[in-house]
N, C-alpha and C. Protein backbone atom coordinates (compact mmCIF):
# COMPACT_ATOMS: atom_id res chain seq x y z
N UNK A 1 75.86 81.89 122.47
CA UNK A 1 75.73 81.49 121.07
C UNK A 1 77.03 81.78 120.33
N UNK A 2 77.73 80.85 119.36
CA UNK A 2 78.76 81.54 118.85
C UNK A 2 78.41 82.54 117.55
N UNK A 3 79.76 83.18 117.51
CA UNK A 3 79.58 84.42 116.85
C UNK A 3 79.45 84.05 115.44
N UNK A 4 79.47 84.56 114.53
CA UNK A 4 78.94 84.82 113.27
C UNK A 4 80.73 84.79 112.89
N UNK A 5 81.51 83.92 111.69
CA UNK A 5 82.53 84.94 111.37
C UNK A 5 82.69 85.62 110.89
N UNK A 6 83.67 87.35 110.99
CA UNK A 6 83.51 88.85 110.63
C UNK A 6 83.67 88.24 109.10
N UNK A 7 83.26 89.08 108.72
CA UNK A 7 83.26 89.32 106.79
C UNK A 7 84.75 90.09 106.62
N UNK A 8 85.36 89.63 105.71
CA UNK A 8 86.61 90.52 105.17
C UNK A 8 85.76 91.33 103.85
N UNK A 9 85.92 92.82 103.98
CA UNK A 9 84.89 93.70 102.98
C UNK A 9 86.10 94.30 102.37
N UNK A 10 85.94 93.99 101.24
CA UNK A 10 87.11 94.84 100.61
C UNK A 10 86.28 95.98 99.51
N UNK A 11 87.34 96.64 98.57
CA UNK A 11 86.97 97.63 98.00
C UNK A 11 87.27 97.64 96.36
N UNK A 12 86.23 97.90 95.55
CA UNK A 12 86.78 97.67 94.23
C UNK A 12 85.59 98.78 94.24
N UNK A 13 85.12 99.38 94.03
CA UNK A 13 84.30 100.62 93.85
C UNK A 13 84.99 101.43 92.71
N UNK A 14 86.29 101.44 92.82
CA UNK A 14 86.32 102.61 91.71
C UNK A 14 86.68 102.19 90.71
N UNK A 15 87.25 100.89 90.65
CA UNK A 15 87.98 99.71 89.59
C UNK A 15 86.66 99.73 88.54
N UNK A 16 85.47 99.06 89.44
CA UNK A 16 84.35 98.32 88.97
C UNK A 16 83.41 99.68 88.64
N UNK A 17 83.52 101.08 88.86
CA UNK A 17 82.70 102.00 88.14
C UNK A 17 83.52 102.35 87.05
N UNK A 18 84.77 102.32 86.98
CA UNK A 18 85.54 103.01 85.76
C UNK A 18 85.55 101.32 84.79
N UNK A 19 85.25 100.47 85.16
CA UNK A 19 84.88 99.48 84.05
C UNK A 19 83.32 100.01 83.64
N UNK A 20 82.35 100.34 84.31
CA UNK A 20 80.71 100.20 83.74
C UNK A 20 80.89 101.43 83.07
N UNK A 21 81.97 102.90 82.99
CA UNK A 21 81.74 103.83 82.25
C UNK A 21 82.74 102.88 80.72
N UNK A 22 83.94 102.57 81.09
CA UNK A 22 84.39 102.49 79.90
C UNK A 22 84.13 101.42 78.90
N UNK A 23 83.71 100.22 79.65
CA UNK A 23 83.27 99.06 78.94
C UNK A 23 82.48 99.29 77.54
N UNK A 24 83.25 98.73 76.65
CA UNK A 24 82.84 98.73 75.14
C UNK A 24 81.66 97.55 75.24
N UNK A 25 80.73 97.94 74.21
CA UNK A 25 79.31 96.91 73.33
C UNK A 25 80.00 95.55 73.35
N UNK A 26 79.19 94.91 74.02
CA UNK A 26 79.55 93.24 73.33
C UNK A 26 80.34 92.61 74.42
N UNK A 27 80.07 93.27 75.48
CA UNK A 27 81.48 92.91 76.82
C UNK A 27 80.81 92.18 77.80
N UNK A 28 81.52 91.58 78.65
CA UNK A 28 81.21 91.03 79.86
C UNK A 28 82.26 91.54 81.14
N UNK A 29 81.67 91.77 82.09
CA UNK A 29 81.87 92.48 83.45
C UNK A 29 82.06 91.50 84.42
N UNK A 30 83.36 90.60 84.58
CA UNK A 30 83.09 89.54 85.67
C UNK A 30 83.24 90.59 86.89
N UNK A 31 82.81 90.40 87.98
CA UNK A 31 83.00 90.62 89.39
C UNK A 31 83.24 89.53 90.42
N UNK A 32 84.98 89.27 90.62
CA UNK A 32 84.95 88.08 91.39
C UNK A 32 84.45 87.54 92.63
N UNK A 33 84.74 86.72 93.62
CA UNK A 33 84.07 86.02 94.47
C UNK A 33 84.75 86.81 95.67
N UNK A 34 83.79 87.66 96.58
CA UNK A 34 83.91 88.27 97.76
C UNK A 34 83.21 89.09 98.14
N UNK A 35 83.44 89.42 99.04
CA UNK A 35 82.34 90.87 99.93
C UNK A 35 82.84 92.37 99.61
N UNK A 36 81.79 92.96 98.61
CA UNK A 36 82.40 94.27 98.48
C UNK A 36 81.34 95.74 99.03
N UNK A 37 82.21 96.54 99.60
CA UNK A 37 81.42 97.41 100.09
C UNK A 37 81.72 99.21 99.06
N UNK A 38 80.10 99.16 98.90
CA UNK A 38 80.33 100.46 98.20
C UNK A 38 79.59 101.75 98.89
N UNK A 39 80.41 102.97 98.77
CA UNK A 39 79.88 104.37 99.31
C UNK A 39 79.26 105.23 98.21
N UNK A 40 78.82 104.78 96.86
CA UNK A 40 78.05 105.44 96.01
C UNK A 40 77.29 104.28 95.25
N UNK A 41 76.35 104.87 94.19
CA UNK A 41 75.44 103.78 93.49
C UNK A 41 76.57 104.11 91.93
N UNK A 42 76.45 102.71 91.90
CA UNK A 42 77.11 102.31 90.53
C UNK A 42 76.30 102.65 89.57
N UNK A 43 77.04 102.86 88.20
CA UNK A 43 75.47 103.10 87.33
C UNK A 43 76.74 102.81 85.68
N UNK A 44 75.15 102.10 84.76
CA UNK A 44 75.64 101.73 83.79
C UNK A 44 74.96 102.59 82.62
N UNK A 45 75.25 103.47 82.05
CA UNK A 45 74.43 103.93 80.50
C UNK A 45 75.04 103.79 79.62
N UNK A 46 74.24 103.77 78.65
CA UNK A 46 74.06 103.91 77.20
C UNK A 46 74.91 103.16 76.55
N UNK A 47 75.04 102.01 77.19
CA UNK A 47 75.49 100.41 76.98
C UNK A 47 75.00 99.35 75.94
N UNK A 48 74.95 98.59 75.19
CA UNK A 48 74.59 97.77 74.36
C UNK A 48 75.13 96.50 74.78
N UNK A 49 74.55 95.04 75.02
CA UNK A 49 75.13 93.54 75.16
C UNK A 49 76.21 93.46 76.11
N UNK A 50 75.40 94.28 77.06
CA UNK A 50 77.14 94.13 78.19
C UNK A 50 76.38 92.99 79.14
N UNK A 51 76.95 92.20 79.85
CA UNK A 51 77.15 91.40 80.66
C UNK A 51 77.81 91.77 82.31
N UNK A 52 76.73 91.88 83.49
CA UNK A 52 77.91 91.86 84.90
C UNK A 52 77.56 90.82 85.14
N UNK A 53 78.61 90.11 85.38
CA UNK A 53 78.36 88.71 86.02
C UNK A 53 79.24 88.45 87.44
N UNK A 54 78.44 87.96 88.36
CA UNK A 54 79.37 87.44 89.45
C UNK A 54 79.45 86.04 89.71
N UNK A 55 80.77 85.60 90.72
CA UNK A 55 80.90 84.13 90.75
C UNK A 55 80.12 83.48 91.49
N UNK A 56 78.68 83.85 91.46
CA UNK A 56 77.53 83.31 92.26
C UNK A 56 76.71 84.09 93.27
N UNK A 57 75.68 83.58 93.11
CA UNK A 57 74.53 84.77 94.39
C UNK A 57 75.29 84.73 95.46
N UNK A 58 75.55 83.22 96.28
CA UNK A 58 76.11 83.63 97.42
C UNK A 58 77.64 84.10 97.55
N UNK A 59 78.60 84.29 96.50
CA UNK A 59 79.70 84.38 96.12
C UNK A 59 80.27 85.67 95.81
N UNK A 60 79.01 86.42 95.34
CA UNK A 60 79.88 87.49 95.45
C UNK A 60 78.74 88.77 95.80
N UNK A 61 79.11 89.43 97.17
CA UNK A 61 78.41 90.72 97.55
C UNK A 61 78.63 91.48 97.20
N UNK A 62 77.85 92.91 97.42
CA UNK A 62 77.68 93.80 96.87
C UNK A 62 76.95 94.92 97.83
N UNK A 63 78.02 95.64 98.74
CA UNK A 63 76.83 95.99 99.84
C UNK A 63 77.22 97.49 99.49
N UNK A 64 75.71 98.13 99.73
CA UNK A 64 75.46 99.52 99.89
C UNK A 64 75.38 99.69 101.57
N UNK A 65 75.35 98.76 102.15
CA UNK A 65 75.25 99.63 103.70
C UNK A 65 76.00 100.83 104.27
N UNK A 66 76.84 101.02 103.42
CA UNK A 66 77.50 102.58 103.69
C UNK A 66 77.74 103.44 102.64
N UNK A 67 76.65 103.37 102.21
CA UNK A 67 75.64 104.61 101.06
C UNK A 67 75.93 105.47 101.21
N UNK A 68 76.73 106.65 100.64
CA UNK A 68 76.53 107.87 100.78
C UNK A 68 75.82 108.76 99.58
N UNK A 69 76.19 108.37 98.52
CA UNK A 69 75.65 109.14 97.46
C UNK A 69 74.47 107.68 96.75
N UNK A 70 73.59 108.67 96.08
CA UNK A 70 73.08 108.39 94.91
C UNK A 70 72.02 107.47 95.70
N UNK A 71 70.72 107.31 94.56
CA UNK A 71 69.48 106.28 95.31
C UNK A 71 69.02 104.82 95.29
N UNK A 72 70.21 104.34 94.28
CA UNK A 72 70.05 103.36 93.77
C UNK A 72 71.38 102.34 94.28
N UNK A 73 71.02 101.00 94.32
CA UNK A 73 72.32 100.36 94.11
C UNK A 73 73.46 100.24 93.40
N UNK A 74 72.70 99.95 92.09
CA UNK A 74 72.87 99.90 90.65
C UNK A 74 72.23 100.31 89.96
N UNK A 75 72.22 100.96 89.37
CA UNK A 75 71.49 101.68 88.01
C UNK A 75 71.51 101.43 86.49
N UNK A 76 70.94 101.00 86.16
CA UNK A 76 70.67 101.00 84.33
C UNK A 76 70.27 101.41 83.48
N UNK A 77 70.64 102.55 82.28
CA UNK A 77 69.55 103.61 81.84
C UNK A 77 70.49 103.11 80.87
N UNK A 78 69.33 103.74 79.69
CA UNK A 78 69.09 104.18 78.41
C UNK A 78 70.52 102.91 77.56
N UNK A 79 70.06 101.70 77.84
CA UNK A 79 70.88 100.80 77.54
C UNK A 79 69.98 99.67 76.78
N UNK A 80 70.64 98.40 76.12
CA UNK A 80 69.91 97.58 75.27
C UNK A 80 70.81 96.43 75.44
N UNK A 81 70.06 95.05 75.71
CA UNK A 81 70.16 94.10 76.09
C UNK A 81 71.21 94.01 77.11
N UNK A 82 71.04 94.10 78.15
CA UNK A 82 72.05 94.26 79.34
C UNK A 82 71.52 92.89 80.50
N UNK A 83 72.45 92.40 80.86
CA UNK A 83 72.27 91.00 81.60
C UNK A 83 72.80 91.12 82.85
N UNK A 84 71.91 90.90 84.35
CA UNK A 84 72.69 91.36 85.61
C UNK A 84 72.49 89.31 86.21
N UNK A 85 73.43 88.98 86.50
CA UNK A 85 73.38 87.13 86.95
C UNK A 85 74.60 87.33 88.07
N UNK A 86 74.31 86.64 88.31
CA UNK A 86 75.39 85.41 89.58
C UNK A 86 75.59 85.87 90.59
N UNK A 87 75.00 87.36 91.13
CA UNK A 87 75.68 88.18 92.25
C UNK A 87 74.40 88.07 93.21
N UNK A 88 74.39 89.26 94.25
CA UNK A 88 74.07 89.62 95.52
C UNK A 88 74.35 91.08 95.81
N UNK A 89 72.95 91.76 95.70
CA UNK A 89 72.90 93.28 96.16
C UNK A 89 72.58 93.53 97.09
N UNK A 90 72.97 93.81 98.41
CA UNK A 90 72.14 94.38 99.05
C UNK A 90 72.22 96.11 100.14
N UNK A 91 71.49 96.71 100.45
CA UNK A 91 71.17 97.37 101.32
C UNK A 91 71.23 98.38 100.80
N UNK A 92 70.98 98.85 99.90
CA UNK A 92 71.20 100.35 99.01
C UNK A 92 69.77 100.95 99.81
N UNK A 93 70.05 102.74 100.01
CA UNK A 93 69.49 103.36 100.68
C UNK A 93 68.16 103.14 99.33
N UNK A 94 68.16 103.47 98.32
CA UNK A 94 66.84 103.33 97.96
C UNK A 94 66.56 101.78 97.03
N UNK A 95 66.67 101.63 95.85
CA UNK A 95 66.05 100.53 95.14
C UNK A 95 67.15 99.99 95.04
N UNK A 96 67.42 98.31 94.82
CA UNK A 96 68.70 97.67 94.91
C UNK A 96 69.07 97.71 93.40
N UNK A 97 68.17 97.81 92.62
CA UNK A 97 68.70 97.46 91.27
C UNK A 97 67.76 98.35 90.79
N UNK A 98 67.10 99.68 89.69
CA UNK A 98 66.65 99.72 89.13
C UNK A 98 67.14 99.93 87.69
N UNK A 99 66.17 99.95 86.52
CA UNK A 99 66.75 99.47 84.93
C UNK A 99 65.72 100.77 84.88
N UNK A 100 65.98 101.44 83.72
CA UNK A 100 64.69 102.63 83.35
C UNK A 100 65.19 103.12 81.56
N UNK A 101 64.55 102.92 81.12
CA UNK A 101 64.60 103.33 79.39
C UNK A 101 65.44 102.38 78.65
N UNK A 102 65.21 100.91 79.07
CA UNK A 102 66.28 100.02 78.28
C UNK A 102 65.47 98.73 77.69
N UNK A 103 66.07 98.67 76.58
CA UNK A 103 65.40 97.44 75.53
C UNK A 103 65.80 95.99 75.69
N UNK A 104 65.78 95.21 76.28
CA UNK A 104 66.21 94.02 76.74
C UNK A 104 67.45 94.19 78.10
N UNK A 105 66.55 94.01 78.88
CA UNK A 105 67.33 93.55 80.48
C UNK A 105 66.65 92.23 80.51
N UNK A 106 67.72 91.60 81.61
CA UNK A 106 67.54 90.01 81.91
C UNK A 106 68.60 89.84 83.50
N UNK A 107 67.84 89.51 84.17
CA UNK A 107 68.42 89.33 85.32
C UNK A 107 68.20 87.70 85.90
N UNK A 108 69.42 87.19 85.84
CA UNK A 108 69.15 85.97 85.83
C UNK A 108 70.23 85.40 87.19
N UNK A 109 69.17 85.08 88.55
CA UNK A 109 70.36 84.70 89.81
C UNK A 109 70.97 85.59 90.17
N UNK A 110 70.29 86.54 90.53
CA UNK A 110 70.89 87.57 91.54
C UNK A 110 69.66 87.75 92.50
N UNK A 111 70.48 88.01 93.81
CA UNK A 111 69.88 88.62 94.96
C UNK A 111 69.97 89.44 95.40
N UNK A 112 68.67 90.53 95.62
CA UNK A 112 68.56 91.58 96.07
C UNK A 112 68.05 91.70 97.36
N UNK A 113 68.58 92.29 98.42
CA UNK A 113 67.90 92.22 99.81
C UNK A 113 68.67 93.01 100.41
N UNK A 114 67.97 93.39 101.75
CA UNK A 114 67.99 94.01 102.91
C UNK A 114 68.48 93.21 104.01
N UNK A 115 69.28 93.19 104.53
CA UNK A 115 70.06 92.75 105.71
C UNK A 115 69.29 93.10 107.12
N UNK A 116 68.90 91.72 107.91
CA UNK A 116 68.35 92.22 109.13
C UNK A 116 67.20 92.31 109.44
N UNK A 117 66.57 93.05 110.16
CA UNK A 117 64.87 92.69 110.50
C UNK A 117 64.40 93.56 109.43
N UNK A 118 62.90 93.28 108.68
CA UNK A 118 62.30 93.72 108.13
C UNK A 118 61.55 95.44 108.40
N UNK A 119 62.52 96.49 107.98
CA UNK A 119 61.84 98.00 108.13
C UNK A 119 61.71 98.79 107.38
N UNK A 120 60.58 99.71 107.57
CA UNK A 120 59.88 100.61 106.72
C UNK A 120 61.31 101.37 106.24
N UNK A 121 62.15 101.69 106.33
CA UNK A 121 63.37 102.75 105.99
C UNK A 121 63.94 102.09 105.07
N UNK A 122 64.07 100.38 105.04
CA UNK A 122 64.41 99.70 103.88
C UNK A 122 64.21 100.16 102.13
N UNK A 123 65.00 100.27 101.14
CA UNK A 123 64.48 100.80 100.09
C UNK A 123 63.19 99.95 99.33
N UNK A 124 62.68 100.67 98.62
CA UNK A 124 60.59 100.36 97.82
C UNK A 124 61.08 99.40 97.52
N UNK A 125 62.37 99.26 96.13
CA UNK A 125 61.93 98.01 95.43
C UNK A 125 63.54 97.15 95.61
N UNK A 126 63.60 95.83 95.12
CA UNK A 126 64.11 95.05 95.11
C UNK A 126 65.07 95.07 93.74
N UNK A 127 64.03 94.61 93.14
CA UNK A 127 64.10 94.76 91.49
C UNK A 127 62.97 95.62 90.88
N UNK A 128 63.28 96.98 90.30
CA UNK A 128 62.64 97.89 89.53
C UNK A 128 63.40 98.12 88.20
N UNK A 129 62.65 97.38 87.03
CA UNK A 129 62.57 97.69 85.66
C UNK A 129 61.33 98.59 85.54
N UNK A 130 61.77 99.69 84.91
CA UNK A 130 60.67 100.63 84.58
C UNK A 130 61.10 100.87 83.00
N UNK A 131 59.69 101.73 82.36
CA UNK A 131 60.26 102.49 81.34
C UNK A 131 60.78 101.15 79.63
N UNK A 132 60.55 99.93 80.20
CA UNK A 132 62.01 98.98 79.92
C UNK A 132 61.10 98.45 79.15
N UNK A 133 61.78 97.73 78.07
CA UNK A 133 60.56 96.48 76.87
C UNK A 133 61.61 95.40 76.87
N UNK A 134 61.04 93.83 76.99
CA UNK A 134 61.78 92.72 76.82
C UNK A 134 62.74 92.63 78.21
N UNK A 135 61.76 92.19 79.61
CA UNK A 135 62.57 92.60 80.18
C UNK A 135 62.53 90.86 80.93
N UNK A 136 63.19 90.06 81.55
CA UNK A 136 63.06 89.03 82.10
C UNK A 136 63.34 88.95 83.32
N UNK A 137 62.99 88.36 84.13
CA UNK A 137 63.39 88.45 85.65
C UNK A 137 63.17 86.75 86.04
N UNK A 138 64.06 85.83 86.24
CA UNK A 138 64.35 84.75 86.62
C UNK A 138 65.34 84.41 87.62
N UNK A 139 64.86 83.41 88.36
CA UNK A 139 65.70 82.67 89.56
C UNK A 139 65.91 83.85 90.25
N UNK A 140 65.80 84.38 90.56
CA UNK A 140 65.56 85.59 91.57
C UNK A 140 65.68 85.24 93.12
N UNK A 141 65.96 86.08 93.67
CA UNK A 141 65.99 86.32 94.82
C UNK A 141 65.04 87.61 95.51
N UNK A 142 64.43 88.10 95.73
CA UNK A 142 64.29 89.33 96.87
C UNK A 142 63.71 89.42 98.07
N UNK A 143 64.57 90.09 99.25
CA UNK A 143 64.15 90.39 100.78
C UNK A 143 63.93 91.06 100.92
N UNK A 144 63.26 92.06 101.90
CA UNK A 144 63.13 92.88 102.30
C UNK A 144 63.01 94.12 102.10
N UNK A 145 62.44 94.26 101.40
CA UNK A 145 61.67 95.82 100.33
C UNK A 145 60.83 95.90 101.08
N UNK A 146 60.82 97.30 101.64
CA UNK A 146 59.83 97.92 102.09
C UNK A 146 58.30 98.12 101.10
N UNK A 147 58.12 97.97 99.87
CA UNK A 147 57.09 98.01 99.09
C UNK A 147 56.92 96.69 98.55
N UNK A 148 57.50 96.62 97.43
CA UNK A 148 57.81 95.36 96.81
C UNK A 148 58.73 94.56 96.37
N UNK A 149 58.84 93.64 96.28
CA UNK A 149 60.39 92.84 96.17
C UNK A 149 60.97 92.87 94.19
N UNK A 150 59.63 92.61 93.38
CA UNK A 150 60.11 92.67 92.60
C UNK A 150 58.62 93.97 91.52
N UNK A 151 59.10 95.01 91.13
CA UNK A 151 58.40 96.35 91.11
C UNK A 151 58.59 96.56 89.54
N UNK A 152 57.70 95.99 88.86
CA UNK A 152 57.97 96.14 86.72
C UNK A 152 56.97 97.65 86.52
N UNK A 153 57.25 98.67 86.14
CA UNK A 153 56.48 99.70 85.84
C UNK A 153 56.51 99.82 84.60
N UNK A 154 55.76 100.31 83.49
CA UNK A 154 55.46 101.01 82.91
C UNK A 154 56.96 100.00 81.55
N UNK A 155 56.73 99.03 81.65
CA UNK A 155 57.24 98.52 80.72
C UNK A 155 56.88 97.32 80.18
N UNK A 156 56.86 96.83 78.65
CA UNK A 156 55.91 95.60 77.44
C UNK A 156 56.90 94.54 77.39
N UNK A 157 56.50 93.69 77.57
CA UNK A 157 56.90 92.13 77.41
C UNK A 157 57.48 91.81 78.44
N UNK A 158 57.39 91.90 79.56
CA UNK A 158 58.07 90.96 80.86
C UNK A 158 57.67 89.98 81.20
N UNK A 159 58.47 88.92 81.43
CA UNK A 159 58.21 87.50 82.17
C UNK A 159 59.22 87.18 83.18
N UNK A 160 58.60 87.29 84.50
CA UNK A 160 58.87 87.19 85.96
C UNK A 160 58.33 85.28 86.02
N UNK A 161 59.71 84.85 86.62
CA UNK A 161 59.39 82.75 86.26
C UNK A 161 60.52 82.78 87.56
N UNK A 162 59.67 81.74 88.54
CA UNK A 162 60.81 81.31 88.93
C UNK A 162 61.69 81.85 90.24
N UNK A 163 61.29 83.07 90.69
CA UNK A 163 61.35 83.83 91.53
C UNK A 163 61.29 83.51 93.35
N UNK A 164 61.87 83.86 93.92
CA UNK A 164 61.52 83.65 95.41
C UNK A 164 61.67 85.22 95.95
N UNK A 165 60.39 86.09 96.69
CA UNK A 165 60.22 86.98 97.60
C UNK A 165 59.73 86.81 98.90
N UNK A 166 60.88 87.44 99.75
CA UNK A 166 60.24 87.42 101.32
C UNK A 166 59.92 88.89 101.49
């Protein structure tokens, strides 16, 4: 069978966390088109109208497969109207994306998944908004969650439209 061709994985990890701490209200976060591999979970707080956007689900990765710290892929706390679109998360040791104490999230065309055969060690959720009010989840993607692909807890007004889970 022929081979698969290797992925070129490059590194912006520390570029792209020292943008989600310093990024001012009212911003947008492009993340360009390629395969990036990260060794900790990114995390965004106490943010207002920020924007990450990538140059497309299949365009731009985002791999946790060599996780060392932290439980999340990406993280979102105690933030208000925050928008995650155009990218591709996958393999974070625990949840690929969770949002927790934030007033308008919207995730619009991103994919969250697990790489490979379907296993229990895979992280619970896909997409976990908890805690969260006004939260939207469209054109979606999620694979391979060991629990559920897309996991809304304990948060008022969500509308999940549109979605594809394996």
């Amino acid at each position: 069978s022929p081979s698969e061709p290797s992925v070129a994985w490059k590194s912006i990890e520390k570029d792209l966390q020292s943008q989600l701490i310093t990024t001012g209200d009212s911003s947008v976060i492009e993340i360009p088109e390629g395969n990036f591999m990260f060794s900790r979970a990114l995390l965004l707080d106490g943010k207002k109208h920020v924007t990450i956007r990538g140059a497309g689900v299949d365009k731009t990765i985002l791999s946790f497969a060599m996780q060392e710290e932290g439980a999340e892929g990406l993280k979102v706390s105690n933030a208000e109207n925050i928008t995650l679109e155009d990218f591709t998360i996958q393999d974070a040791k625990g949840d690929n994306i969770k949002v927790t104490d934030t007033y308008g999230i919207t995730f619009r065309r991103v994919k969250a998944e697990w790489t490979g055969e379907p296993k229990s060690t895979n992280g619970a959720y896909a997409f976990y908004p908890v805690l969260s009010k006004n939260v939207v989840i469209e054109n979606c993607i999620a694979i391979g969650a060991s629990d559920a692909g897309i996991y809304v807890g304990q948060s008022d007004s969500v509308i999940i439209r549109d979605n594809i889970v394996y």
